[in-house]
Protein backbone atom coordinates (compact mmCIF):
# COMPACT_ATOMS: atom_id res chain seq x y z
CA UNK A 1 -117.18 22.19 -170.18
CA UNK A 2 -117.81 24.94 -167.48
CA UNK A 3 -116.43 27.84 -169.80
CA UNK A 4 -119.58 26.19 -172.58
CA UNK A 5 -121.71 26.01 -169.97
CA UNK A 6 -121.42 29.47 -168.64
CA UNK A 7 -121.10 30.90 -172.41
CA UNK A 8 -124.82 29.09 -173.48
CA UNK A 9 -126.64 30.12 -170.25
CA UNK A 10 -129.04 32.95 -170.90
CA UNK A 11 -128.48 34.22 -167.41
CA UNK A 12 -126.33 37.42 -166.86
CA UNK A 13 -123.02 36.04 -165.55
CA UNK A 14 -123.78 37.78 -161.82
CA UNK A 15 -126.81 35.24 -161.58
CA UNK A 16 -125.20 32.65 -163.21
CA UNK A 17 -122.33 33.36 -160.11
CA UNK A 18 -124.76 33.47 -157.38
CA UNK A 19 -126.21 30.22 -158.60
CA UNK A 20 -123.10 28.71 -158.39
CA UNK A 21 -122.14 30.20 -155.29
CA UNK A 22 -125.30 28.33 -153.50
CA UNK A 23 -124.46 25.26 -155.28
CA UNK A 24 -121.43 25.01 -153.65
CA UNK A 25 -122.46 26.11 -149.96
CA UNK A 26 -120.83 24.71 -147.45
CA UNK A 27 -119.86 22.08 -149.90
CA UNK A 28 -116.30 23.12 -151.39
CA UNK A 29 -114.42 26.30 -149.66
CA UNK A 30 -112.04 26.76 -152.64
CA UNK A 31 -114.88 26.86 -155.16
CA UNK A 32 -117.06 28.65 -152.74
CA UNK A 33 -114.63 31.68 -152.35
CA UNK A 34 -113.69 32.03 -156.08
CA UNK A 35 -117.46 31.95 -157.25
CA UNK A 36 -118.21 34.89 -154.20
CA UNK A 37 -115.25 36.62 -155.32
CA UNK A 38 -116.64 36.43 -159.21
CA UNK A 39 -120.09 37.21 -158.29
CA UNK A 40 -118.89 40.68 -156.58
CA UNK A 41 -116.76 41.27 -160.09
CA UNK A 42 -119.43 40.92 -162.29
CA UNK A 43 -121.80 43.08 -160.17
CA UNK A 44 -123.13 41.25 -157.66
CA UNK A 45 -123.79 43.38 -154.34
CA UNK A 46 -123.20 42.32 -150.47
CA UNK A 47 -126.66 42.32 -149.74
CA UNK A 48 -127.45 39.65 -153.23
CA UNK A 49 -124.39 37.58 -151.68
CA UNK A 50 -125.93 37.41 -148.30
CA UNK A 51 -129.64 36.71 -149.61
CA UNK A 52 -128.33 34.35 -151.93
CA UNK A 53 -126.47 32.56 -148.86
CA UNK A 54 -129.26 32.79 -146.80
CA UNK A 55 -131.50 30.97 -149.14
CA UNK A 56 -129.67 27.66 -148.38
CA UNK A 57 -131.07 27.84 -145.11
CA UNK A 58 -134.26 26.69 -145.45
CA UNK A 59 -133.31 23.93 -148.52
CA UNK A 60 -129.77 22.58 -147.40
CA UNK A 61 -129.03 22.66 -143.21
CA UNK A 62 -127.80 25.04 -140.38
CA UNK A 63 -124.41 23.70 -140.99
CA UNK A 64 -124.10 24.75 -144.66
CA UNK A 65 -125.58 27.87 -143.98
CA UNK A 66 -122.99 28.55 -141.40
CA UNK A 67 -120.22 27.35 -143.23
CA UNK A 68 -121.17 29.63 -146.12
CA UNK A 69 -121.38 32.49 -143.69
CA UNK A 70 -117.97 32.22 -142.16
CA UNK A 71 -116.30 31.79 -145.36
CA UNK A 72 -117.83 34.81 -146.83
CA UNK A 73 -117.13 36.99 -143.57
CA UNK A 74 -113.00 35.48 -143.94
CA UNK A 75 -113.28 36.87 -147.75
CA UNK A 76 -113.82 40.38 -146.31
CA UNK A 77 -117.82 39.79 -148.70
CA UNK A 78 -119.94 40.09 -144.77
């Protein structure tokens, strides 16, 4: 279902990481990593990692945002 999903989405697949890498803020470290990690192979800079983490700021909590932070700063990605 993901591999369809990802295949009928219109969105280059370095937005359609970066989506997925909010989605799963703070939410599910092993998912998290391997969606940063895929958004930086399909062309996705630092600086769109760390805007796209600091967008869940304002919509999910300080916690999250955090989270997402520290995990992307133990990736070697911040």
């Amino acid at each position: 279902m993901v591999r369809e999903t990802l295949e009928e989405s219109k969105l280059e697949r370095k937005i359609q990481e970066l989506v997925i890498v909010a989605l799963l803020a703070g939410k599910f470290e092993g998912g998290f990593k391997f969606h940063l990690k895929e958004a930086i192979r399909h062309g996705a800079t630092r600086e769109e990692v760390a805007g796209t983490i600091l967008l869940t700021l304002p919509y999910c909590d300080v916690v999250t945002f955090l989270k997402s932070l520290a995990w992307a700063k133990e990736e070697g990605i911040l």
